[in-house]
Protein backbone atom coordinates (compact mmCIF):
# COMPACT_ATOMS: atom_id res chain seq x y z
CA UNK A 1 67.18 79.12 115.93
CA UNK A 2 66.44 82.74 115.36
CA UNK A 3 64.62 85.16 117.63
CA UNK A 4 62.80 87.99 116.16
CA UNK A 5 61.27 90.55 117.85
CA UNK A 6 59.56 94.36 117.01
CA UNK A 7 57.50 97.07 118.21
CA UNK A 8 55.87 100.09 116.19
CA UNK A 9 56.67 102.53 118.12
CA UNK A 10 59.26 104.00 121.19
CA UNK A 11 58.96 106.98 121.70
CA UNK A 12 61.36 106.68 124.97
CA UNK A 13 63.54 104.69 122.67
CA UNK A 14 64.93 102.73 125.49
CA UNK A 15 63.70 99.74 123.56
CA UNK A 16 62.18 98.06 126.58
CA UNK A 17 59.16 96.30 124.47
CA UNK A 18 61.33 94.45 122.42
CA UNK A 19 63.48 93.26 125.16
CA UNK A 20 60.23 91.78 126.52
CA UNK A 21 59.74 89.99 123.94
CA UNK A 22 62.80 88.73 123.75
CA UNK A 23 62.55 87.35 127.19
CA UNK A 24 59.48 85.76 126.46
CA UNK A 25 60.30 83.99 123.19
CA UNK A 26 63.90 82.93 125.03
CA UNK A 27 61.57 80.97 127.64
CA UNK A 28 60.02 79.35 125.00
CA UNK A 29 62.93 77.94 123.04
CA UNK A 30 63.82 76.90 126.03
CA UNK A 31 60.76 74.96 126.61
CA UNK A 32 61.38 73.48 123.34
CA UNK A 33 64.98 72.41 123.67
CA UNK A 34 65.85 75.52 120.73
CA UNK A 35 69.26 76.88 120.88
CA UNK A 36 68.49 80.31 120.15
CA UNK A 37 71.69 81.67 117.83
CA UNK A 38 70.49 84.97 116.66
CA UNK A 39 68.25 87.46 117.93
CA UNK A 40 66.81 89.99 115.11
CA UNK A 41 65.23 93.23 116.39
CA UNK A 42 63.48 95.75 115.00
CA UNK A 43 62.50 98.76 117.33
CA UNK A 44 60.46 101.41 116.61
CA UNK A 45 59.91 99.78 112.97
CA UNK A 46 56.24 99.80 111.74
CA UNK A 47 55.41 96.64 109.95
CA UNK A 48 52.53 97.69 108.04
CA UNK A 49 53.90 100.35 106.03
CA UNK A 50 54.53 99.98 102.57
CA UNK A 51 57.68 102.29 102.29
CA UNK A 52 59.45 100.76 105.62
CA UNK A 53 62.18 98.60 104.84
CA UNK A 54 62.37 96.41 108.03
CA UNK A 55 66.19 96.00 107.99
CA UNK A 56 66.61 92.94 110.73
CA UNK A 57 63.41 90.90 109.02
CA UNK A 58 65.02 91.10 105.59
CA UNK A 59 68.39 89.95 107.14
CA UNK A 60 66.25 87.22 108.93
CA UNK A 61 64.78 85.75 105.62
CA UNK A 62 67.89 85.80 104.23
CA UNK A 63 69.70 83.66 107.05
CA UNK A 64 66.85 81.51 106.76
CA UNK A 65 67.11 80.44 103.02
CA UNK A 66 70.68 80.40 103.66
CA UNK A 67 70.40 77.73 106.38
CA UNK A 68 72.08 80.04 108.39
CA UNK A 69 69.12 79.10 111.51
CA UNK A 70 66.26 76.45 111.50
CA UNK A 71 64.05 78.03 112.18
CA UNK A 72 61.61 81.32 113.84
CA UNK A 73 60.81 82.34 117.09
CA UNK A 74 58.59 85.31 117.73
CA UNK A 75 55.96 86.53 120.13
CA UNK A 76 53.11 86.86 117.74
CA UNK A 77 52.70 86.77 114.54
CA UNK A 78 51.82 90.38 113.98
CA UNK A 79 55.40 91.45 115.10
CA UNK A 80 56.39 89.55 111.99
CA UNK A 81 53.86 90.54 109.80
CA UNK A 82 51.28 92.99 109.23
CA UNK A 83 51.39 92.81 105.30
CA UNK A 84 50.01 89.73 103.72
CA UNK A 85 53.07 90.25 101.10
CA UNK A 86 55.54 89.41 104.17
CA UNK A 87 54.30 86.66 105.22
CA UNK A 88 53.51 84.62 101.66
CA UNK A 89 57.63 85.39 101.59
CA UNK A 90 58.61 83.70 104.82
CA UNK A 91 55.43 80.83 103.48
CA UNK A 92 57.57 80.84 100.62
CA UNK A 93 61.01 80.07 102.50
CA UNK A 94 59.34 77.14 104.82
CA UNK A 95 57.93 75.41 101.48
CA UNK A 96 61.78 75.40 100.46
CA UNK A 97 62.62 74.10 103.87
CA UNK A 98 60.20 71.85 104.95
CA UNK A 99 62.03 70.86 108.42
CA UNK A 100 62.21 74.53 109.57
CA UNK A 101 60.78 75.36 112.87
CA UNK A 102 58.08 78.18 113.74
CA UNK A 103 56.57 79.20 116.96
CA UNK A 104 55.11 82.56 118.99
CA UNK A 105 54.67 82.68 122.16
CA UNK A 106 50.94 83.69 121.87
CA UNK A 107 49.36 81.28 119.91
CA UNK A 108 50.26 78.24 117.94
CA UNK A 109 50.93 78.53 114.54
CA UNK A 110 52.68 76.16 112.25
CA UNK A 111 53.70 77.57 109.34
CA UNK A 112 54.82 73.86 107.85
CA UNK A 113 51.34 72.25 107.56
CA UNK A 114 48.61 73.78 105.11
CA UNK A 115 46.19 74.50 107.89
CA UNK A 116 48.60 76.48 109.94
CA UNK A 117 49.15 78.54 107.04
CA UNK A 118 45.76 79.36 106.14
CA UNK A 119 45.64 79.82 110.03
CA UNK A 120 48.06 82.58 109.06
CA UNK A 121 46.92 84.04 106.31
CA UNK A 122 43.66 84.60 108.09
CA UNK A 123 45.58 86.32 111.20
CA UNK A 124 47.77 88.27 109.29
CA UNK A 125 44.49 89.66 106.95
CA UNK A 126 42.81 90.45 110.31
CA UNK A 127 46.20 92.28 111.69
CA UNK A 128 46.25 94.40 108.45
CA UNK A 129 42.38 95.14 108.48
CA UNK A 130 43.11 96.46 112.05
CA UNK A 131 46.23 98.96 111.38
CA UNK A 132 43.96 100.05 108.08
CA UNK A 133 41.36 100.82 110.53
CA UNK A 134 43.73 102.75 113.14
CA UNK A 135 45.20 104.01 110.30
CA UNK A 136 42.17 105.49 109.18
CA UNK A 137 41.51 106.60 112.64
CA UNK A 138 44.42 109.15 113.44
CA UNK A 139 43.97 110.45 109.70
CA UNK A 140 40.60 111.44 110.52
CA UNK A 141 41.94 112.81 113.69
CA UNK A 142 45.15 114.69 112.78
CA UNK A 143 42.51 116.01 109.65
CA UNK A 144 40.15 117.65 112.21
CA UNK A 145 43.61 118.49 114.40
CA UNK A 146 44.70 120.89 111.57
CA UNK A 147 41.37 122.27 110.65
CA UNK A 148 41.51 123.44 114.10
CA UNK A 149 45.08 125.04 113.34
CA UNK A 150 47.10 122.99 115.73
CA UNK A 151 50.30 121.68 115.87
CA UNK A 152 51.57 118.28 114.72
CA UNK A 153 53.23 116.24 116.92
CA UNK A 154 57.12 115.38 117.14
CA UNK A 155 59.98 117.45 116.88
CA UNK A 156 59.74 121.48 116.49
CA UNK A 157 60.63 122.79 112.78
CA UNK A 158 63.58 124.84 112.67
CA UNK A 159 63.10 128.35 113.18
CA UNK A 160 60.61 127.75 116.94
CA UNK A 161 61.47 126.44 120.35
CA UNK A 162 62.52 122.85 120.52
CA UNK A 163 61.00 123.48 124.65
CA UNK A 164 57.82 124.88 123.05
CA UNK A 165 57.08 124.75 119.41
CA UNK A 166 54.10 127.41 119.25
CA UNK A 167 57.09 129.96 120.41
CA UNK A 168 59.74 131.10 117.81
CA UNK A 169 63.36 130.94 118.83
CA UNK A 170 64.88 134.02 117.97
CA UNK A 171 68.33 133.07 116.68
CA UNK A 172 66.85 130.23 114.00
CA UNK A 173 64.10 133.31 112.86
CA UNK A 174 67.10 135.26 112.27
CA UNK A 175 69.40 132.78 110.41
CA UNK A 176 65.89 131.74 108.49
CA UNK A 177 65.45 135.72 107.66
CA UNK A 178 68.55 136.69 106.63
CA UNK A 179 68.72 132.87 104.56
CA UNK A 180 65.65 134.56 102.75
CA UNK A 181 67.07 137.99 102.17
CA UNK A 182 70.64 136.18 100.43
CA UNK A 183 67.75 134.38 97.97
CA UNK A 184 66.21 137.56 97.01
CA UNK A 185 69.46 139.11 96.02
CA UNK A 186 70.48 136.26 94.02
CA UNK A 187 72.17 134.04 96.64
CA UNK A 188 71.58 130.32 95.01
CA UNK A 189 70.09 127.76 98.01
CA UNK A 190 73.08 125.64 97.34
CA UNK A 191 75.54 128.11 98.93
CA UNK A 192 73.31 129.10 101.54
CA UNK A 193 72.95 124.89 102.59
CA UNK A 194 76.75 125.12 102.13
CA UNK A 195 76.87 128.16 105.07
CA UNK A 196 74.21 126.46 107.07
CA UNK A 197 76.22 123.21 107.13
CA UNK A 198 79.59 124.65 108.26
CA UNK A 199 77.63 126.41 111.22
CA UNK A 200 75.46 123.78 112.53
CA UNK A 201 72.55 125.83 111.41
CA UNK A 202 68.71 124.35 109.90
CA UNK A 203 68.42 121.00 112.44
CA UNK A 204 70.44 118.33 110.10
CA UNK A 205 69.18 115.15 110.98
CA UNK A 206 71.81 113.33 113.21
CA UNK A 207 74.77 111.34 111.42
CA UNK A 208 74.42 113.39 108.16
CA UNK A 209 77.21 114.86 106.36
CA UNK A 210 75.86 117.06 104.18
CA UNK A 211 72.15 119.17 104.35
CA UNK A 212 69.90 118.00 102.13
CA UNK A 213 69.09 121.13 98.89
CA UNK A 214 64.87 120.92 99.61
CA UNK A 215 65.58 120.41 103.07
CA UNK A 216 67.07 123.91 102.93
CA UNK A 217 64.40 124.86 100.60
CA UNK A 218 61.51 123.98 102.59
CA UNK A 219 62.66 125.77 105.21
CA UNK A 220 62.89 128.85 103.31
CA UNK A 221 59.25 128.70 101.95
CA UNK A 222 57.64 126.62 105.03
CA UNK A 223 53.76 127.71 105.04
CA UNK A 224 54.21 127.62 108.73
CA UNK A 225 56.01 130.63 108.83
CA UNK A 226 53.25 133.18 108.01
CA UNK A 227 51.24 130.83 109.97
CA UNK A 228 49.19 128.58 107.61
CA UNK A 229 48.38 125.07 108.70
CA UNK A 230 49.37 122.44 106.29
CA UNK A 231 47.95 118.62 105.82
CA UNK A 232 49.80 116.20 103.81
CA UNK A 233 51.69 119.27 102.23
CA UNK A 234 48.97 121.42 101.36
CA UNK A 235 47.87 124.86 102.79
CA UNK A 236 44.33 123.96 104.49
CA UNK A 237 41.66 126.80 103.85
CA UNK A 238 38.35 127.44 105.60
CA UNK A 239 34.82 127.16 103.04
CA UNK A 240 35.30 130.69 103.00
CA UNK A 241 38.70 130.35 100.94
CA UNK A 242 41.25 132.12 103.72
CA UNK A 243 43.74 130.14 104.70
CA UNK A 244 43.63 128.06 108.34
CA UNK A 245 46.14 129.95 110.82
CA UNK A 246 47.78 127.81 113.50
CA UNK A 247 48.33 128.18 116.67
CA UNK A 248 51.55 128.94 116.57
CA UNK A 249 54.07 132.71 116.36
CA UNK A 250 54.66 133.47 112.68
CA UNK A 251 58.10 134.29 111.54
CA UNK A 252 57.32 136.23 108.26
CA UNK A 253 54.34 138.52 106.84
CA UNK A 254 52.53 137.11 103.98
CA UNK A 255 54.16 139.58 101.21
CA UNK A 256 57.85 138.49 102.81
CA UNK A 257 56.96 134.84 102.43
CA UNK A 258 55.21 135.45 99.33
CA UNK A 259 58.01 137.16 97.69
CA UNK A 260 60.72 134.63 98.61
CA UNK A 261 58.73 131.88 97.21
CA UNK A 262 57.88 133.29 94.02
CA UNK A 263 61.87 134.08 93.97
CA UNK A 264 62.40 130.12 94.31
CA UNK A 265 60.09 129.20 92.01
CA UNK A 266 61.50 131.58 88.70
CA UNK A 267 64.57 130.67 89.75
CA UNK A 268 63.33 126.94 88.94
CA UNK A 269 61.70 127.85 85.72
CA UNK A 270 65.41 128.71 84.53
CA UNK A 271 66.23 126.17 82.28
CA UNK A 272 69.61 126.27 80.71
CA UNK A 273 71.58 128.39 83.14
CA UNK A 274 73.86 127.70 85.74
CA UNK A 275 73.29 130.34 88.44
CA UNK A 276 76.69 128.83 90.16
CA UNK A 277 79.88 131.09 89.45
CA UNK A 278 83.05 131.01 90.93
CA UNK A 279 84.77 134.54 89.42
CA UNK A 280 83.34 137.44 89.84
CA UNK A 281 83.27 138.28 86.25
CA UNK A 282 82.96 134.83 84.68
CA UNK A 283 80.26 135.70 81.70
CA UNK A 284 80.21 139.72 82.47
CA UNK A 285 84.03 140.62 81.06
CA UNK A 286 84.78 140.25 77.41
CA UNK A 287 87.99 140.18 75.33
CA UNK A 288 88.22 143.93 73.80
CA UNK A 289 89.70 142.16 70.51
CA UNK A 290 86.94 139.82 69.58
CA UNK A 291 84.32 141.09 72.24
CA UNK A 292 83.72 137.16 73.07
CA UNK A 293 82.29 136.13 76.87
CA UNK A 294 85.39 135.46 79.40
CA UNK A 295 85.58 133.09 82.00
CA UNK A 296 88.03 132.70 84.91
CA UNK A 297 90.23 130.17 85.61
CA UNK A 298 91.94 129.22 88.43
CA UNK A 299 96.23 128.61 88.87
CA UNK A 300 96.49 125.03 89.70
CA UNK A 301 99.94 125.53 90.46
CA UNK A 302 98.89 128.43 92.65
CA UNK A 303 99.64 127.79 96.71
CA UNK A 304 98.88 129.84 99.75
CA UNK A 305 101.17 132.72 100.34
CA UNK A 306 102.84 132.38 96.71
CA UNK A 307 103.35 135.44 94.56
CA UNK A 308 101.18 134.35 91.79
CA UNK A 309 98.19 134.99 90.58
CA UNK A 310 95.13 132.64 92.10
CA UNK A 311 93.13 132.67 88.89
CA UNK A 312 92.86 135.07 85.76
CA UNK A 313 90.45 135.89 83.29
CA UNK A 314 91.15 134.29 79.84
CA UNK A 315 89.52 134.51 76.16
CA UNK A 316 89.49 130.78 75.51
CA UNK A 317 89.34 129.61 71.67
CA UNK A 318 87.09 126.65 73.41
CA UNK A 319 84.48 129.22 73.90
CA UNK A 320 84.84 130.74 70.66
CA UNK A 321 87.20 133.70 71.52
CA UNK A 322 90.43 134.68 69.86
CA UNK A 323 92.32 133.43 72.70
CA UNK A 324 94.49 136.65 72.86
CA UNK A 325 93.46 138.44 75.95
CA UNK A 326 93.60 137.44 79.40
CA UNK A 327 94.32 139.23 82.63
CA UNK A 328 95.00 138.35 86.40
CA UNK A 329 92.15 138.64 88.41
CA UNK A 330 92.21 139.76 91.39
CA UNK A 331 93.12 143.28 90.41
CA UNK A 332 90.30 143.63 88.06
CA UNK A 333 87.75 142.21 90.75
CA UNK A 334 88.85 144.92 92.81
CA UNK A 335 88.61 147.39 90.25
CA UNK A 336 84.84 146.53 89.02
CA UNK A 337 84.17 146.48 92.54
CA UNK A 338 85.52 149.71 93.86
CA UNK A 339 83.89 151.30 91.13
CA UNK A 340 80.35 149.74 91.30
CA UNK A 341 80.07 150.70 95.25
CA UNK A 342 81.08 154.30 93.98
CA UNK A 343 78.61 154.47 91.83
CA UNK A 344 75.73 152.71 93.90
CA UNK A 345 76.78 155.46 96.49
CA UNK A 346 76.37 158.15 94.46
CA UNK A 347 73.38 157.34 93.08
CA UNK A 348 71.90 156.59 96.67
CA UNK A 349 72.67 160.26 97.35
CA UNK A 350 69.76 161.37 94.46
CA UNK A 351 67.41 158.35 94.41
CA UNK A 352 66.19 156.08 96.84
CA UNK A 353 64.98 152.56 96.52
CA UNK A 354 61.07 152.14 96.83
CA UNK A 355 60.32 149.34 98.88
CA UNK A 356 56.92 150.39 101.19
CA UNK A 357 53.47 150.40 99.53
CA UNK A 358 51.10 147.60 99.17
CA UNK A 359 49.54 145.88 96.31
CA UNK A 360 47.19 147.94 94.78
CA UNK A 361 44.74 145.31 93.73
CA UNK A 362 44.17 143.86 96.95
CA UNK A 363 40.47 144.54 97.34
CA UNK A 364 40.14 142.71 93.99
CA UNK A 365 41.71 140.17 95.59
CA UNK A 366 39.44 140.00 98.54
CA UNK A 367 36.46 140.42 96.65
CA UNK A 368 37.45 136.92 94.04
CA UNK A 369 37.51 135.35 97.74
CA UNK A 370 34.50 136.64 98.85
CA UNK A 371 32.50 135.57 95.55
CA UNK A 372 34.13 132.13 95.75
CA UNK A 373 32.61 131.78 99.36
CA UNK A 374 29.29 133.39 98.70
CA UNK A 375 28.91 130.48 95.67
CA UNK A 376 29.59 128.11 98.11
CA UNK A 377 27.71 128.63 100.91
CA UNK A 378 24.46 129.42 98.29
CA UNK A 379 25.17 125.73 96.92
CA UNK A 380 24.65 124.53 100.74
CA UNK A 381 21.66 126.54 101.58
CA UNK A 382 20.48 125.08 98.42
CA UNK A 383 19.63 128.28 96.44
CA UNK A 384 21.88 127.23 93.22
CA UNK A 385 22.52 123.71 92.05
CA UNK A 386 26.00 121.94 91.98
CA UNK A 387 25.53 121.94 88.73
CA UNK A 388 25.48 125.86 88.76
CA UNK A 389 27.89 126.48 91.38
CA UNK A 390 30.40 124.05 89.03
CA UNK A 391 30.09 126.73 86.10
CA UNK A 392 30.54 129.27 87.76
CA UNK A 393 33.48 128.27 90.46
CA UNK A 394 36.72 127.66 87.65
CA UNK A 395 36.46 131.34 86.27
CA UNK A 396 35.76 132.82 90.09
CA UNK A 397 39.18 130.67 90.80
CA UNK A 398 41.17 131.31 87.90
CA UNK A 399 40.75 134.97 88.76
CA UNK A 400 41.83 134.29 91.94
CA UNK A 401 44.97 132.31 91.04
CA UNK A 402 45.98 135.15 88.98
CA UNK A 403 45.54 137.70 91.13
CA UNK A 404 48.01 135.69 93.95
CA UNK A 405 50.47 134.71 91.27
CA UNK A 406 50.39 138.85 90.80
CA UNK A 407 50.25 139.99 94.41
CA UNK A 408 53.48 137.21 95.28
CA UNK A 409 55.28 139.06 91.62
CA UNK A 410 54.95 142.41 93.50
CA UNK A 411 55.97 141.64 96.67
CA UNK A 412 58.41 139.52 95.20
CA UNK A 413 60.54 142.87 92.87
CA UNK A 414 59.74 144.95 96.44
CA UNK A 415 61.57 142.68 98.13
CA UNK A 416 64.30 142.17 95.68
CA UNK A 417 64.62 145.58 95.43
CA UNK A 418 65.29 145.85 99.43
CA UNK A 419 67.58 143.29 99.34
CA UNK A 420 69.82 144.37 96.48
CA UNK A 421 69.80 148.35 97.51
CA UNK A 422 71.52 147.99 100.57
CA UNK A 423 74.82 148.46 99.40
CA UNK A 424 74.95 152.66 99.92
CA UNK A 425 77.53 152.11 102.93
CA UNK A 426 79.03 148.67 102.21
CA UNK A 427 83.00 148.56 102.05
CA UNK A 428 85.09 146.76 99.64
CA UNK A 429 86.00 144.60 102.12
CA UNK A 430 82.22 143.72 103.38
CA UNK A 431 81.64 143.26 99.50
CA UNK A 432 84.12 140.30 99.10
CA UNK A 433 82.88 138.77 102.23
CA UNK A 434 79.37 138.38 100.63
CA UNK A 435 78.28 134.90 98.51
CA UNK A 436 79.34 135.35 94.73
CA UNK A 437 76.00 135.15 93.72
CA UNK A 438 75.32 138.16 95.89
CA UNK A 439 78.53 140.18 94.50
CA UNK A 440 77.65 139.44 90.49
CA UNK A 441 74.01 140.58 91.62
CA UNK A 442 75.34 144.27 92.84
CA UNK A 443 77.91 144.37 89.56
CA UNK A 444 74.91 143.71 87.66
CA UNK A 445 72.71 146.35 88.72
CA UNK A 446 75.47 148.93 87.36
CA UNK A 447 76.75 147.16 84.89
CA UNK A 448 76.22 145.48 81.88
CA UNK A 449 79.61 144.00 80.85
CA UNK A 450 83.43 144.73 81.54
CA UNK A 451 85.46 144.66 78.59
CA UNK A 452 89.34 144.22 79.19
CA UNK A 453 91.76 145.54 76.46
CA UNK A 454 94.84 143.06 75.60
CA UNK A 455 98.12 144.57 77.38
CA UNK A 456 100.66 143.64 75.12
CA UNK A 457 103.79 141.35 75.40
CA UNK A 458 105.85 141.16 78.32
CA UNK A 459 104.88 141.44 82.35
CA UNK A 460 103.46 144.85 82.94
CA UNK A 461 101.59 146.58 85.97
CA UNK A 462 98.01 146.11 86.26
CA UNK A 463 96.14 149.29 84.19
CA UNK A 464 93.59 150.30 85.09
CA UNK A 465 92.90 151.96 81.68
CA UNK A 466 93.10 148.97 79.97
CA UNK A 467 89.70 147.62 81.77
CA UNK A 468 86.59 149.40 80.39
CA UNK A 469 83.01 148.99 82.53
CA UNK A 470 79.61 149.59 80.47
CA UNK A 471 77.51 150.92 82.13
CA UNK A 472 73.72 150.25 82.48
């Protein structure tokens, strides 16, 4: 005889309710001279939703057309089911086996005759009727919860104080602002998840080994962190079209958040290229003979602390070069680099980068909103009709639309531009420590390709003659 037992929720997670149960239902086979073999629990497991996979129930069935037990034991018949689904599959497994056993401890239900299964059927109906009702209930009320701009419940997101999570914690703000700063200069999310990992960083969920990509993401471009209140996934706004604010301690400004998650997004509307490199120069140098892209490629017999070269830079036939050129590479790395920083420098010295000023269309902006409002609130004082307030809204909001996707393009190239100028005092040696998206991003801004001249025969010392930068 099997034993199964469940509860929704526990929160405590000391899983006292289904112990119980299990109690209860152990007094009962008793009663009824069951040897109880097998007890399947389910804690903290909701039975009603759809996307739950209750992992000790589907074990159950199985043991049950298997043979493996004769029979159920539970308290009621709502711990087994809540879906009428789950229970027409456990009717299903006592038609198979008509000598099974069935009882709950609350009521008495035989699930072997035809009147204890309509008996069922009408129970179960009236247990799912009641979690679509409560259902319905804390929809309404986590609805009117956010329209008020406060907080979920459960755990604190990343980036505010698991004690308190209206308050920011000042360490995860920084990691989450510097995380945005690397994405603006070209730093891919993949490599920043890969940072994040190796540091403990972003909350992982316990018993993962590696950080989920949109879990990284959605950090990075959380609403919550300029403030804006979310339902289902969606900012909430107020009739007047401004967005609800929460109750909580922002992390960002708008045009910061703004920027970073127009970044993300025309970063995803690159189709076609890989944004991950592992040289330097991989797609930037070309042969000097045939002028043909080159890629590095790494030594495989190369070990730490051996006098050889780690990887080199090769015109490959396979990607339609002459296959003629090719030169170490981490001379020419430091070359290109060493160069580029001289250059940035110099040109810091004459020109700065522009990065304050706001968006010059922003009463525009505010005056779409206001217009979208004013429509609105005339349709519920009842001086237009729907029917007039319908052709008139989708041009007020297209306007609108385009005016954010311009204001977050703006803030966006500012932002960018703060993020890639910084590089006036940065040493070689601070260059190299810096994500290889981030490096290719500051030999970019100077330069447009490197062309490297063929050497000749033989082993010769690196020249630095033979490697020509264009410049931009």
């Amino acid at each position: 005889m099997g034993i199964y037992t469940r509860i929704s929720r526990d929160d405590e997670g000391e899983a006292l309710g289904v112990g119980r149960q299990r109690t209860d239902c152990e007094r009962l086979a008793d009663l009824r001279t069951w040897q109880p073999v097998k007890v399947y629990e389910d804690n903290d497991v909701s039975a009603f939703k759809r996307n739950v996979v209750r992992e000790e129930f589907e074990l159950m069935l199985k043991d049950l057309r298997a043979g493996l037990i004769d029979g159920v034991v539970a308290y009621d018949l709502d711990r087994l089911a809540r879906q009428p689904r789950d229970l027409e599959r456990l009717i299903e497994i006592f038609d198979e086996r008509p000598r099974l056993e069935f009882a709950t401890v609350t009521n008495d239900v035989n699930l072997g005759s035809a009147d204890g299964r309509t008996m069922a059927r009408i129970m179960v109906a009236f247990a799912n009727k009641s979690s679509h009702d409560t259902s319905r209930r804390i929809k309404r009320k986590h609805l009117e919860l956010a329209q008020q701009g406060k907080a979920n419940g459960g755990p604190a997101p990343y980036g505010w104080r698991k004690e308190d999570r209206n308050k920011v914690d000042p360490d995860a703000a920084k990691h989450i602002r510097e995380a945005q700063e690397e994405v603006l200069a070209g730093v891919r999310i993949g490599t920043i998840r890969t940072q994040w990992q190796e540091q403990g960083l972003g909350n992982p969920r316990e018993g993962t080994k590696r950080m989920a990509h949109h879990h990284v993401e959605h950090i990075l471009t959380n609403p919550r962190l300029v403030g804006y209140r979310t339902y289902h996934g969606e900012i909430l706004y107020h009739s007047d079209g401004k967005p609800v604010i929460g109750e909580w301690d922002p992390i960002n400004t708008v045009e910061e958040w703004e920027a970073v998650c127009a970044a993300i997004a025309e970063r995803k509307q690159k189709t076609g290229q890989s944004l991950a490199r592992k040289y330097l120069l991989s797609g930037i140098a070309r042969c000097g003979l045939c002028k043909a892209k080159i890629r590095g490629q790494v030594n495989r017999k190369w070990q730490p602390g051996s006098k050889g070269a780690q990887y080199t830079y090769q015109c490959s036939k396979v990607n339609g070069g002459c296959g003629k050129v090719g030169r170490v590479g981490e001379p020419v790395d430091k070359l290109i680099a060493r160069l580029v920083l001289q250059e940035q420098r110099e040109k810091a010295k004459t020109t700065g980068v522009q990065t304050e000023g706001r968006w010059p269309r922003e009463q525009e902006l505010e005056g779409r909103l206001a217009d979208i409002a004013q429509l609105i609130e005339a349709e519920k004082a009842k001086t237009i009709t729907v029917s007039t307030l319908l052709q008139l809204l989708p041009d007020k909001e297209r306007e609108r639309d385009a005016l954010k996707l311009e204001r977050a393009r703006f803030y966006k190239e500012q932002k960018q531009a703060e993020a890639k100028g910084s590089t006036a005092d940065m040493t070689e040696e601070e260059f190299f420590d810096l994500p290889i998206e981030r490096q290719r991003e500051i030999v970019l801004h100077s330069l447009t390709a490197v062309i490297i001249h063929p050497a000749g025969r033989g082993k010769r010392k690196f020249d630095p003659e033979l490697i020509d930068p264009v410049w931009r």
